[in-house]
C-alpha atoms as a PDB file:
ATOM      1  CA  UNK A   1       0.000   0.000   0.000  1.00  0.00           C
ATOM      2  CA  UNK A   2       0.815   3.204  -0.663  1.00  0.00           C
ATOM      3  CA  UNK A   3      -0.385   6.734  -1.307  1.00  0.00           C
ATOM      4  CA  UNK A   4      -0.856   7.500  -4.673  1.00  0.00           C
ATOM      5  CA  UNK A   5      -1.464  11.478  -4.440  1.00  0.00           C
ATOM      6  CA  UNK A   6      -0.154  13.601  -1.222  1.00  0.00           C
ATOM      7  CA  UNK A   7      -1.784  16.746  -1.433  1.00  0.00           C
ATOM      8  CA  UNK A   8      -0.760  19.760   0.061  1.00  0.00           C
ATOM      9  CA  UNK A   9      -1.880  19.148   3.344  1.00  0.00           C
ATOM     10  CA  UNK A  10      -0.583  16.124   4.097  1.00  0.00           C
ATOM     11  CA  UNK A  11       2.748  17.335   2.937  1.00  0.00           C
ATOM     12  CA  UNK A  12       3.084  18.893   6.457  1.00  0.00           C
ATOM     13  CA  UNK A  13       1.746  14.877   7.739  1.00  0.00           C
ATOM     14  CA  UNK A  14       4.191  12.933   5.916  1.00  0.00           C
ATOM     15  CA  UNK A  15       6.794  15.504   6.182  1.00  0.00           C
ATOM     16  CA  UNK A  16       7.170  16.344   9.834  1.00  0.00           C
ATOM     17  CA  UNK A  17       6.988  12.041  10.274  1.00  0.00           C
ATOM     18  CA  UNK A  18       9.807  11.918   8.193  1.00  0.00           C
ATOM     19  CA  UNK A  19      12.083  13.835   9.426  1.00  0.00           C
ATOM     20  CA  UNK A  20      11.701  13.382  13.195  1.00  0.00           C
ATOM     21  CA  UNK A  21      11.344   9.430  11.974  1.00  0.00           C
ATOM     22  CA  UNK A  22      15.169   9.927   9.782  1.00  0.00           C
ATOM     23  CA  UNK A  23      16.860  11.498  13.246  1.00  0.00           C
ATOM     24  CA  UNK A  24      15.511   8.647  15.216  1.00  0.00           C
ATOM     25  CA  UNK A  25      15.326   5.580  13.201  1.00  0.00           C
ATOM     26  CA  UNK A  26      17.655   5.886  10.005  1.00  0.00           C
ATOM     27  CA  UNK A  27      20.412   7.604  12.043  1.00  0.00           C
ATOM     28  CA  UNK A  28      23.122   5.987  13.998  1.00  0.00           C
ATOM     29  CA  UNK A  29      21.834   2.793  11.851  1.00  0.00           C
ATOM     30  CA  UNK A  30      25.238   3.439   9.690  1.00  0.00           C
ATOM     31  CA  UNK A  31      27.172   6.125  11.407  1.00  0.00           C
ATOM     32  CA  UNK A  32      29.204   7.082   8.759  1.00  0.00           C
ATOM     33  CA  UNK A  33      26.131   7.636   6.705  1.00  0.00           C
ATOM     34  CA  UNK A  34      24.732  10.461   9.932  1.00  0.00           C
ATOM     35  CA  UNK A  35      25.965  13.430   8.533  1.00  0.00           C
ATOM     36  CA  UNK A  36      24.362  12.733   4.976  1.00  0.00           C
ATOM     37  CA  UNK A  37      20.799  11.460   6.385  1.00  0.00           C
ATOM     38  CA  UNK A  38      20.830  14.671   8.365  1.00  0.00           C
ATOM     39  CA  UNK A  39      21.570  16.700   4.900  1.00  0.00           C
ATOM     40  CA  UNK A  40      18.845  15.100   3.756  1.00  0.00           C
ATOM     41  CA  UNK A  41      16.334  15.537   6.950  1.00  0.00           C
ATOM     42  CA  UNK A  42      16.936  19.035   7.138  1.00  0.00           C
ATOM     43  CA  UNK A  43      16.289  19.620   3.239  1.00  0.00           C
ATOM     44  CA  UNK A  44      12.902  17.918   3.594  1.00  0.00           C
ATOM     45  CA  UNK A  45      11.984  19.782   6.756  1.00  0.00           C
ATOM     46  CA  UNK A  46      12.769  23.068   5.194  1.00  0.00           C
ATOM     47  CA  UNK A  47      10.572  22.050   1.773  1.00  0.00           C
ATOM     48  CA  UNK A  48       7.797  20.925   4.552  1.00  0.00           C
ATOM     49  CA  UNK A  49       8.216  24.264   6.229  1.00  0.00           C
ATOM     50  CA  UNK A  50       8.198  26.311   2.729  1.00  0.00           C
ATOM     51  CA  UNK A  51       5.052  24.922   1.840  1.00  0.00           C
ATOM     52  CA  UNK A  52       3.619  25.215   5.228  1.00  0.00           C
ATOM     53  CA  UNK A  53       3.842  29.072   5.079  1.00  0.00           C
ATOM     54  CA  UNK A  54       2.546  29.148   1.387  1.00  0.00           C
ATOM     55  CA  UNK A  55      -0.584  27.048   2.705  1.00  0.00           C
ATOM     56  CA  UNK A  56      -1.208  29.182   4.917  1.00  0.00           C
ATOM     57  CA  UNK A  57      -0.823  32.552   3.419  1.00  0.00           C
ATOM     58  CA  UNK A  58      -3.104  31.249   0.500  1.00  0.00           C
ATOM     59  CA  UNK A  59      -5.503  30.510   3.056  1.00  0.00           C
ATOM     60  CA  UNK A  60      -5.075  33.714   4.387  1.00  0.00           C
ATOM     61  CA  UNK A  61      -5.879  35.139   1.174  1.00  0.00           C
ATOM     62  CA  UNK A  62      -8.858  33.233   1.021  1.00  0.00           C
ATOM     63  CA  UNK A  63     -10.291  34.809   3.948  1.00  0.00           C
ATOM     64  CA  UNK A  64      -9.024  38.359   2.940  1.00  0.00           C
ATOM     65  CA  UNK A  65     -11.149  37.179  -0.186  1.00  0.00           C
ATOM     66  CA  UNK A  66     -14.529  36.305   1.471  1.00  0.00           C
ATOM     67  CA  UNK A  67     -14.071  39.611   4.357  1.00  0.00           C
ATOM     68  CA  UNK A  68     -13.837  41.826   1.239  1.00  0.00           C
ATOM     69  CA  UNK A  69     -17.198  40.089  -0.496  1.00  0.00           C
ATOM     70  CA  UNK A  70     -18.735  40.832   2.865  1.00  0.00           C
ATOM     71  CA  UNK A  71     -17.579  44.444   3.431  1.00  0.00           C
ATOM     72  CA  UNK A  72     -18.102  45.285  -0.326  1.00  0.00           C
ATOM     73  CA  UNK A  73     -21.924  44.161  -0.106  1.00  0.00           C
ATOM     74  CA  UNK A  74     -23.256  46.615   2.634  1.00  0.00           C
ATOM     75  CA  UNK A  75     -21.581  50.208   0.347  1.00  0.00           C
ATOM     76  CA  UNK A  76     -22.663  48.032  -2.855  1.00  0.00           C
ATOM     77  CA  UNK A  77     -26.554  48.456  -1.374  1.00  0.00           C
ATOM     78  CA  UNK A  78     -26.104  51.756  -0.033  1.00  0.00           C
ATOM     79  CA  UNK A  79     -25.016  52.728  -3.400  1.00  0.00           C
ATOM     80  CA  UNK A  80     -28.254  51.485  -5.148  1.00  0.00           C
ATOM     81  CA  UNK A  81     -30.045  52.760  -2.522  1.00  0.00           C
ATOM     82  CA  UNK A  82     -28.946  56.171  -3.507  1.00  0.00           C
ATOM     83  CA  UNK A  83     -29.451  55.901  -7.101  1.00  0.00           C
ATOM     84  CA  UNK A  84     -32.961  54.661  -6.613  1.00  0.00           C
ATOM     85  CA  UNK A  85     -33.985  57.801  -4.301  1.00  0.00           C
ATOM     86  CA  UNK A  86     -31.852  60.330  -6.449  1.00  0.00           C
ATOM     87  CA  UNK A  87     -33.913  58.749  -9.121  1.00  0.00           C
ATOM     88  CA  UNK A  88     -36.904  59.810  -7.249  1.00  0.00           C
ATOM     89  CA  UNK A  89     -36.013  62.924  -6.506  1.00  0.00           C
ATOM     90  CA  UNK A  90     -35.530  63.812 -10.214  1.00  0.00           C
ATOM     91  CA  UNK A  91     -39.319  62.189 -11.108  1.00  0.00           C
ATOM     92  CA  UNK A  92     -40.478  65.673  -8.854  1.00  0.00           C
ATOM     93  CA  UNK A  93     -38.291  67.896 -11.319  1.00  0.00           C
ATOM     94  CA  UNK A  94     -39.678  67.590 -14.775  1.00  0.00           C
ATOM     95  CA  UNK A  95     -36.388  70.134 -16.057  1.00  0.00           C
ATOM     96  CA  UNK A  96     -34.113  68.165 -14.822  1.00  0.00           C
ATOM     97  CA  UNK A  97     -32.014  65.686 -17.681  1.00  0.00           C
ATOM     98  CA  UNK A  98     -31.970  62.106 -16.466  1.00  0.00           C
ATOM     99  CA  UNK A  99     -29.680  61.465 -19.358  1.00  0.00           C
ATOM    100  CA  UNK A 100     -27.337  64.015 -18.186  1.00  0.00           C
ATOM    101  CA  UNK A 101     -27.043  61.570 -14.603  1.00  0.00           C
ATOM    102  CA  UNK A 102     -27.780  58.016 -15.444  1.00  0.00           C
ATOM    103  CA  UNK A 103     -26.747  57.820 -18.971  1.00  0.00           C
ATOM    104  CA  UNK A 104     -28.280  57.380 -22.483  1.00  0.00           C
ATOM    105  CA  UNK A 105     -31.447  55.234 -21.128  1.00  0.00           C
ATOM    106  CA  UNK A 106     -31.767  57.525 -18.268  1.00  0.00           C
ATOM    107  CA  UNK A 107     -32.698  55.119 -15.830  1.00  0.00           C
ATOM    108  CA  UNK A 108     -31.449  53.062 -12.681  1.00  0.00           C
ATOM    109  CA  UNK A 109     -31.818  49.845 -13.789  1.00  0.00           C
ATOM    110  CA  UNK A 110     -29.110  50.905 -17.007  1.00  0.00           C
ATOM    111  CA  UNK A 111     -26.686  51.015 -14.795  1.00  0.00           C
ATOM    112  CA  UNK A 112     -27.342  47.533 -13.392  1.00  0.00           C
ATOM    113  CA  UNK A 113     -25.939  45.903 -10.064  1.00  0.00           C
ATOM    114  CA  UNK A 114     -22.275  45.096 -10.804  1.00  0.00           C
ATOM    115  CA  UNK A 115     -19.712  47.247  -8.425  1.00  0.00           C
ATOM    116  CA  UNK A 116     -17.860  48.631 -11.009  1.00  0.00           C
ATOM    117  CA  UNK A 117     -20.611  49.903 -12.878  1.00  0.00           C
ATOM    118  CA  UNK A 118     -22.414  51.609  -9.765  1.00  0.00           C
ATOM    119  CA  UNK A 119     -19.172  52.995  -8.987  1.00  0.00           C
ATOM    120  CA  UNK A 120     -19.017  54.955 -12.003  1.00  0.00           C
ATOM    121  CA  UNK A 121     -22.548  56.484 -12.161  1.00  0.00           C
ATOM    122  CA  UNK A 122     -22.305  57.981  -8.252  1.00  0.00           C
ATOM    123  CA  UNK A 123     -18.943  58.900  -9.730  1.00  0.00           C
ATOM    124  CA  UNK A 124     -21.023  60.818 -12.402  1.00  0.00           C
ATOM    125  CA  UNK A 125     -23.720  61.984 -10.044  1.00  0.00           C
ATOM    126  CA  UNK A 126     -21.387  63.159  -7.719  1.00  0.00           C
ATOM    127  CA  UNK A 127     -19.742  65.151 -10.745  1.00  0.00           C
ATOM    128  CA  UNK A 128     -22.686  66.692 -12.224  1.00  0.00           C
ATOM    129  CA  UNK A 129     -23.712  67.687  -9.267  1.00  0.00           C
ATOM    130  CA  UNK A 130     -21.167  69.953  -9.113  1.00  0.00           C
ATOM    131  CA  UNK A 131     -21.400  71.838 -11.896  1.00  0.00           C
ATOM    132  CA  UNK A 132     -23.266  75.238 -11.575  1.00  0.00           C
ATOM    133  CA  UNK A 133     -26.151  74.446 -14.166  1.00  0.00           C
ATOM    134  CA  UNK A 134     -26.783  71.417 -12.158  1.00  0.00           C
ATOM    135  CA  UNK A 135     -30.661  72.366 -11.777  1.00  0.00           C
ATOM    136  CA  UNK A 136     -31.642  69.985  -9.192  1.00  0.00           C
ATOM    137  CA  UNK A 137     -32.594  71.034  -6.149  1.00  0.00           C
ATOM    138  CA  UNK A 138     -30.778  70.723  -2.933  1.00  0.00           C
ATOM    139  CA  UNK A 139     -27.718  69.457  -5.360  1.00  0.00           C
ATOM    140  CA  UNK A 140     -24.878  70.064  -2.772  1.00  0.00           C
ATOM    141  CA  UNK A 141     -26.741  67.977  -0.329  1.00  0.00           C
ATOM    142  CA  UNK A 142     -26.835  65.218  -2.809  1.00  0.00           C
ATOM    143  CA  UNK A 143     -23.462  65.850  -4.568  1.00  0.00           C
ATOM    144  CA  UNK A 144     -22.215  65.036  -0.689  1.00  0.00           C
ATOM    145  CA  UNK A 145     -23.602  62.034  -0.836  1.00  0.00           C
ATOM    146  CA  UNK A 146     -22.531  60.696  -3.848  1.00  0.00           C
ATOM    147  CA  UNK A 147     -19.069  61.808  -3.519  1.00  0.00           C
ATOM    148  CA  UNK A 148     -18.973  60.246  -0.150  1.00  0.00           C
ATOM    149  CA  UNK A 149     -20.792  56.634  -1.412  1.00  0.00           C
ATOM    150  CA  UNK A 150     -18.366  56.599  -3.882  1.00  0.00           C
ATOM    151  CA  UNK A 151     -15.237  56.867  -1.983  1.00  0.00           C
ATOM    152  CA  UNK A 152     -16.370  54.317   0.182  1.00  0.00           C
ATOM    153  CA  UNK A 153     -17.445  52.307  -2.814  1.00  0.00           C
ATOM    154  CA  UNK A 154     -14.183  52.622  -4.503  1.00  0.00           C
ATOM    155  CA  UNK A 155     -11.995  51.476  -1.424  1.00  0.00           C
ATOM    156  CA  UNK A 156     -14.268  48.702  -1.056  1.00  0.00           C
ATOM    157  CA  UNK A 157     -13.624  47.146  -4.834  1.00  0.00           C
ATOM    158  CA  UNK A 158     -10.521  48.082  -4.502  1.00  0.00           C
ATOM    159  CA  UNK A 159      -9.961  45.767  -1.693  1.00  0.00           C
ATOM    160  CA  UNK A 160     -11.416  42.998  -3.326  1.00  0.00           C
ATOM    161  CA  UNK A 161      -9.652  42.885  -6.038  1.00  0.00           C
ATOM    162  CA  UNK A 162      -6.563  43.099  -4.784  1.00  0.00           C
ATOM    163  CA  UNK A 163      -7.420  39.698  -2.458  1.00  0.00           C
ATOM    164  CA  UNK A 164      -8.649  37.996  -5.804  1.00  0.00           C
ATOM    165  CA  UNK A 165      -5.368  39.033  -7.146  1.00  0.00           C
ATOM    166  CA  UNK A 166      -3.280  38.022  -4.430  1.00  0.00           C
ATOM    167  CA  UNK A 167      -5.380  34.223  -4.323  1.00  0.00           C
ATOM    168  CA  UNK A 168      -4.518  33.761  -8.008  1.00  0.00           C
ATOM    169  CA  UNK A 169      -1.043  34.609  -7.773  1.00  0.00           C
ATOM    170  CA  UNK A 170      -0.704  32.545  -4.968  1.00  0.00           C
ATOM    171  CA  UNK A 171      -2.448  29.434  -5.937  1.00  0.00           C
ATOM    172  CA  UNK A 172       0.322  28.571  -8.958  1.00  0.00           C
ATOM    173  CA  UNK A 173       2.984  29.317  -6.292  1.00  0.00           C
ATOM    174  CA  UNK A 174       1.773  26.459  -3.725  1.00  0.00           C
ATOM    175  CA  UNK A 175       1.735  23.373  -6.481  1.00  0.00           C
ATOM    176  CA  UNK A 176       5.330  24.677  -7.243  1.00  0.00           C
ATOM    177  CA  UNK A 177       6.190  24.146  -3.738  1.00  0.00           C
ATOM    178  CA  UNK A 178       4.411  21.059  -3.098  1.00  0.00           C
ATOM    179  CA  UNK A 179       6.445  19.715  -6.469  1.00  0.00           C
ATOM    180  CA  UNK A 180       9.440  20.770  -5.012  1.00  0.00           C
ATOM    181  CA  UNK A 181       8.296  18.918  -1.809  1.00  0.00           C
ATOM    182  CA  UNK A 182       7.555  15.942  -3.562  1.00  0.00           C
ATOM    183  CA  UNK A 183      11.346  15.968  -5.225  1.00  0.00           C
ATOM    184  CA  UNK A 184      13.168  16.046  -1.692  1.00  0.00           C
ATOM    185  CA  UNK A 185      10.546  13.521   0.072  1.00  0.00           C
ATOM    186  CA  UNK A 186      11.450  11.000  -2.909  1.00  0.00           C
ATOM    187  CA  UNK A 187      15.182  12.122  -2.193  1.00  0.00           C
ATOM    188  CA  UNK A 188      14.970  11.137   1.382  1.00  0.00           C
ATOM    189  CA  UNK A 189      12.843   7.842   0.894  1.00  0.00           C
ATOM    190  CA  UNK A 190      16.039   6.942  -1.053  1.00  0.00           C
ATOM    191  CA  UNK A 191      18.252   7.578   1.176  1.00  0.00           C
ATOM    192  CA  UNK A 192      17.114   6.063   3.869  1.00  0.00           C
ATOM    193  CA  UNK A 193      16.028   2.743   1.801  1.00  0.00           C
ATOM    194  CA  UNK A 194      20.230   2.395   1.571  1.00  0.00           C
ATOM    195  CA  UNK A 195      20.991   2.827   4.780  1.00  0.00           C
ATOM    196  CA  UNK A 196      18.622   0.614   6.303  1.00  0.00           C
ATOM    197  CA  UNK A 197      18.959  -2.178   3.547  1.00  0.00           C
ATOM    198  CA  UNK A 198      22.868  -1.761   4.313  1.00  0.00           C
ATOM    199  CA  UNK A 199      22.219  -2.072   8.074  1.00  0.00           C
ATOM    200  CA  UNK A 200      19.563  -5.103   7.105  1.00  0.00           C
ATOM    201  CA  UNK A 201      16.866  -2.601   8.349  1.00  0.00           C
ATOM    202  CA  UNK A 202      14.245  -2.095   5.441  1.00  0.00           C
ATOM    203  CA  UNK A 203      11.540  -3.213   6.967  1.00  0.00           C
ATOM    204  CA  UNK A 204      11.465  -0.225   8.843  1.00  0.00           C
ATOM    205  CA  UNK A 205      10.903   1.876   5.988  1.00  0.00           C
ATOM    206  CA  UNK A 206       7.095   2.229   6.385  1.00  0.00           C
ATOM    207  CA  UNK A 207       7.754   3.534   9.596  1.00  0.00           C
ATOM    208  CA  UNK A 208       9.791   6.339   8.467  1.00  0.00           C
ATOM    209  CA  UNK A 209       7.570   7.273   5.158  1.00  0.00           C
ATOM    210  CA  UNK A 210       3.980   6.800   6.657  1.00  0.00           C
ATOM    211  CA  UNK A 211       2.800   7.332   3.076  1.00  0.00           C
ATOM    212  CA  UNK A 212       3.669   3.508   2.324  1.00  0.00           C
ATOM    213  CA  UNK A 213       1.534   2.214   5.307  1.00  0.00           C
ATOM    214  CA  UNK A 214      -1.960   4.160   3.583  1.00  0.00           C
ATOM    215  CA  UNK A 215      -4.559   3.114   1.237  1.00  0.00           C
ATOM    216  CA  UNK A 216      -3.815   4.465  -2.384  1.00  0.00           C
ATOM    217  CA  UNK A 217      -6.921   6.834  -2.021  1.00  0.00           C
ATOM    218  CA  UNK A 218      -6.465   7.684   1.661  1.00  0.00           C
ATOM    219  CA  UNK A 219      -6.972  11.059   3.009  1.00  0.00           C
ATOM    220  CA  UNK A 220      -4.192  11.189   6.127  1.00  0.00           C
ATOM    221  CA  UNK A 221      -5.064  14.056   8.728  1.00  0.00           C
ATOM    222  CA  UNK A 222      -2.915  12.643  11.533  1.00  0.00           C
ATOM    223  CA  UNK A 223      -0.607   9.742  11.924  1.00  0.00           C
ATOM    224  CA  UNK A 224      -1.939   7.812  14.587  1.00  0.00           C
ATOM    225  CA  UNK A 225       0.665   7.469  17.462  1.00  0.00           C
ATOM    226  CA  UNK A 226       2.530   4.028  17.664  1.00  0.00           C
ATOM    227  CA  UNK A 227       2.154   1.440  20.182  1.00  0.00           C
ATOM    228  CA  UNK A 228       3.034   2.325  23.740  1.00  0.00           C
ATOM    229  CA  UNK A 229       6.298   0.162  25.092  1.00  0.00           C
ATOM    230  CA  UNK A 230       5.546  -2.747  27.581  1.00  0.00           C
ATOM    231  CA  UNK A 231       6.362  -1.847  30.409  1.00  0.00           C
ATOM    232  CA  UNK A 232       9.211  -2.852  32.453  1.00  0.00           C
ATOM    233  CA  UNK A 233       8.764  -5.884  35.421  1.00  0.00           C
END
């Protein structure tokens, strides 16, 4: 038996096994051999470690990901919210161009729901607003508003894109690590198959690579702890 696919968590599983298993089993089994199964140990534990930190930053960026869906969707409402009652407020002022604030169509639902889009017609609002020939009433009371919703608006998608950004970039960065990984845990299994064969030791080779003890398919979350020593009369 054998598992046929580590993935990126059980790299830290497997890994961490390994190494303590290679400084406790595999050495002193051919002392001359120490000093090169330590090499070895220590290049797997850093690879482990490597993609430990990568795991976890891309899971950091998956949470920076879903905090900046939740904190965009409150200033994404308040935004529509807005349009709809500036909307309203031009229905009671027959001179006043719709086109001139929501676009060709001259209506809110144009403009649609899609952050981006909203940004850029509070952006407008905000801007028209402005002008002296705005004819709206109470204009700098509204043009406050919109320039405010659309700050907030703008950090907001900001922020989220930058996570999705930072998730992507990440993502490619992990599997490199987790092949790199793979190349110094097949390294080590090498290794230590030598010196224990050498020492007429390779049955304990399953001990040190935990992987070779699994089902093909097996998911491995923890290595279950070994049998406790008998103990002594």
């Amino acid at each position: 038996m054998t598992d046929r696919y580590i993935d990126q968590d059980e790299t830290q599983i497997y890994g961490a096994h390994a190494v303590a298993k290679m400084r406790g089993v595999v050495s002193g089994k051919l002392p001359d051999l120490d000093a090169a199964v330590e090499y070895v140990a220590a290049h797997l534990e850093s690879a482990t470690q490597a993609i430990g930190a990568a795991i976890g930053d891309a899971r950091d960026g998956d949470g920076n990901k879903r905090e900046s869906t939740r904190t965009k969707a409150p200033v994404l409402t308040d935004a529509l919210a807005f349009l709809g009652r500036f909307s309203s407020h031009l229905d009671a002022q027959p001179q006043a161009d719709r086109v001139r604030y929501f676009g060709p169509a001259g209506t809110v639902t144009s403009i649609g729901r899609a952050g981006p889009r909203v940004l850029l017609a509070v952006q407008n609002i905000a801007t028209q607003l402005a002008k002296s020939d705005a004819s709206v009433t109470a204009a700098a009371d509204w043009a406050a508003q919109a320039s405010a919703l659309a700050t907030s608006l703008a950090t907001s998608l900001q922020h989220a894109s930058s996570a999705r950004t930072a998730r992507r970039e990440l993502t490619p960065g992990v599997e490199n690590l987790r092949a790199a990984w793979l190349l110094a845990y097949g390294v080590a299994k090498k290794q230590c198959l030598v010196v224990l064969e050498l020492s007429g030791h390779a049955d304990l080779l399953s001990e040190v690579f935990y992987d070779l003890q699994v089902a093909g398919d097996a998911k491995v979350s923890v290595i279950p702890p070994g049998p406790k020593p008998e103990p002594i009369a």
